[in-house]
Protein backbone atom coordinates (compact mmCIF):
# COMPACT_ATOMS: atom_id res chain seq x y z
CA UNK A 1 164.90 163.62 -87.26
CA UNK A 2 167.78 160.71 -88.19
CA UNK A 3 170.94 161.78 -90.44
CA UNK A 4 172.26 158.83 -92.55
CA UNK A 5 175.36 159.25 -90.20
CA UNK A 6 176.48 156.36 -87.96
CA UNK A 7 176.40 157.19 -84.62
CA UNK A 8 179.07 157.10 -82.57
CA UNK A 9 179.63 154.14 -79.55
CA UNK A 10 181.58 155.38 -76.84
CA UNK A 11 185.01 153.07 -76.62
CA UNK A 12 184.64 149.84 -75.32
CA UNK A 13 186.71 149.12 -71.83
CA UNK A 14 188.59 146.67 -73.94
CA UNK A 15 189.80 149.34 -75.88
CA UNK A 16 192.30 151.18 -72.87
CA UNK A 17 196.01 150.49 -73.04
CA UNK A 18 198.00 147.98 -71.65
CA UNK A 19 200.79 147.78 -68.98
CA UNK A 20 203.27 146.92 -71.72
CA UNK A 21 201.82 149.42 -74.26
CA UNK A 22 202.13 151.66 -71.90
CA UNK A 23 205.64 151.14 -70.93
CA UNK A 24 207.14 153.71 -74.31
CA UNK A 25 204.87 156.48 -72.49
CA UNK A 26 207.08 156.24 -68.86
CA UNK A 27 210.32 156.21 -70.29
CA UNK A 28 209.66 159.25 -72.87
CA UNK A 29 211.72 162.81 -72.61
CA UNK A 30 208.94 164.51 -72.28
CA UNK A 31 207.55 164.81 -68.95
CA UNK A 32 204.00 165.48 -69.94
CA UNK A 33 204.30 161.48 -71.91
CA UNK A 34 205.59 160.28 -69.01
CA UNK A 35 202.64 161.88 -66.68
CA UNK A 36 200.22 160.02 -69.43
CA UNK A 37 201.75 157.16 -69.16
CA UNK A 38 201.40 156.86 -65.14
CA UNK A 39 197.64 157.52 -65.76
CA UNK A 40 197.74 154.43 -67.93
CA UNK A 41 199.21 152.53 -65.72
CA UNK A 42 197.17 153.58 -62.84
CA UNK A 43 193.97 152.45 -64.79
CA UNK A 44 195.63 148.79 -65.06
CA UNK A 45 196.84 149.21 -61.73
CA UNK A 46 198.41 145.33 -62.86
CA UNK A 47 202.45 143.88 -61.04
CA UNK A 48 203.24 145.10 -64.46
CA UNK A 49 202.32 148.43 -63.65
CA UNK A 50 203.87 149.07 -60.42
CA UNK A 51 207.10 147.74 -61.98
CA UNK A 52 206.76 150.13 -65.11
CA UNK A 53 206.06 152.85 -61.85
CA UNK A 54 209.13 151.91 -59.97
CA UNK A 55 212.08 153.70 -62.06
CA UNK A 56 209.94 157.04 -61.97
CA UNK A 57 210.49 157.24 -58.71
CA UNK A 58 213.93 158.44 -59.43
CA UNK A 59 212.61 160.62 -62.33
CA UNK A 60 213.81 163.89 -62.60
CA UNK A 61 210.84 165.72 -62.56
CA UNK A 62 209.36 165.87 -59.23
CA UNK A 63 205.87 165.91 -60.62
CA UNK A 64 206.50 162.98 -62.41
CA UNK A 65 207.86 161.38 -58.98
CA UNK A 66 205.60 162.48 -56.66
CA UNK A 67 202.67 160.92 -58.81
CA UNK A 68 204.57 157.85 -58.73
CA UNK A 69 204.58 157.42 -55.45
CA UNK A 70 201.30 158.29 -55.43
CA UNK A 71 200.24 155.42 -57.85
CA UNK A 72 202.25 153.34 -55.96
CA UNK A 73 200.56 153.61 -52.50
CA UNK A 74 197.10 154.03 -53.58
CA UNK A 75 197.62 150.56 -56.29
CA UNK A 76 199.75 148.49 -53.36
CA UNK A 77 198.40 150.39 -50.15
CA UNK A 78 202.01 150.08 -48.89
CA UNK A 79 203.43 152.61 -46.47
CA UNK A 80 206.87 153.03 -48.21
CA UNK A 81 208.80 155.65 -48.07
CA UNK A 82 208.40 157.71 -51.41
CA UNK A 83 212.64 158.52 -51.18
CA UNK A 84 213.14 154.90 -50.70
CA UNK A 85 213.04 152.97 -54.19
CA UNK A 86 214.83 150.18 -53.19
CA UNK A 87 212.24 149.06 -50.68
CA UNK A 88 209.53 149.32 -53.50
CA UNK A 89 211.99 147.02 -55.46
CA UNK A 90 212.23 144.81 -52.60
CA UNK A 91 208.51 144.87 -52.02
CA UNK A 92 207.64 144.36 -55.55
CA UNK A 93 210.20 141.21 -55.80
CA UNK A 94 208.44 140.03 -53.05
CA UNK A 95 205.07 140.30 -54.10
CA UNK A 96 204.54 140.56 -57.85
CA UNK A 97 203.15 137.00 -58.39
CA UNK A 98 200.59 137.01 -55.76
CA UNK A 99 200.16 140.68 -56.52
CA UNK A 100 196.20 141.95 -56.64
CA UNK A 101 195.51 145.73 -56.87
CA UNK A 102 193.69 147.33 -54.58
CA UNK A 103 190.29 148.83 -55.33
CA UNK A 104 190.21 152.82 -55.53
CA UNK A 105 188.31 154.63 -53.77
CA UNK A 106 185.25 155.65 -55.72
């Protein structure tokens, strides 16, 4: 039996965040924005991304930084130290116009 109700359409993939829209999310006081905000940026795994990633590395929080890092290596597959955010810097400056994501692991 039908209702006269619409139904409702999952969201399109079009419809996720950003890099940039992101960005308000990893620089919030609130640890639990900033933790939301990596997962965005871990879904557009874009250069944008890793360099919205990079300053959390010296977050605070070491929840915050440890899944930093961890979005870091698994987006870049780089072996860089997590205590070392210069060399991500340096890395990044390197890379981020040839820059391609790499797939995760399903």
């Amino acid at each position: 039996m039908r209702s006269g109700r619409p139904r409702l359409q999952p969201p399109a993939q079009t419809n996720r965040l950003s890099s940039a829209e992101a960005a308000p999310l990893t620089t919030n006081r609130l640890t639990m924005a900033r933790l939301m905000g990596l997962k965005v940026l871990r879904q557009t795994a874009d250069a944008e991304a890793v360099a919205l990633t990079l300053p959390l590395l010296r977050d605070t929080n070491s929840i915050v930084r440890n899944r930093a890092f961890a979005l870091l290596h698994v987006v870049t597959g780089q072996d860089i130290p997590q205590d070392d955010p210069p060399k991500w810097e340096q890395w990044l400056a390197a890379n981020k116009d040839t820059f391609v994501a790499l797939k995760p692991a399903q």
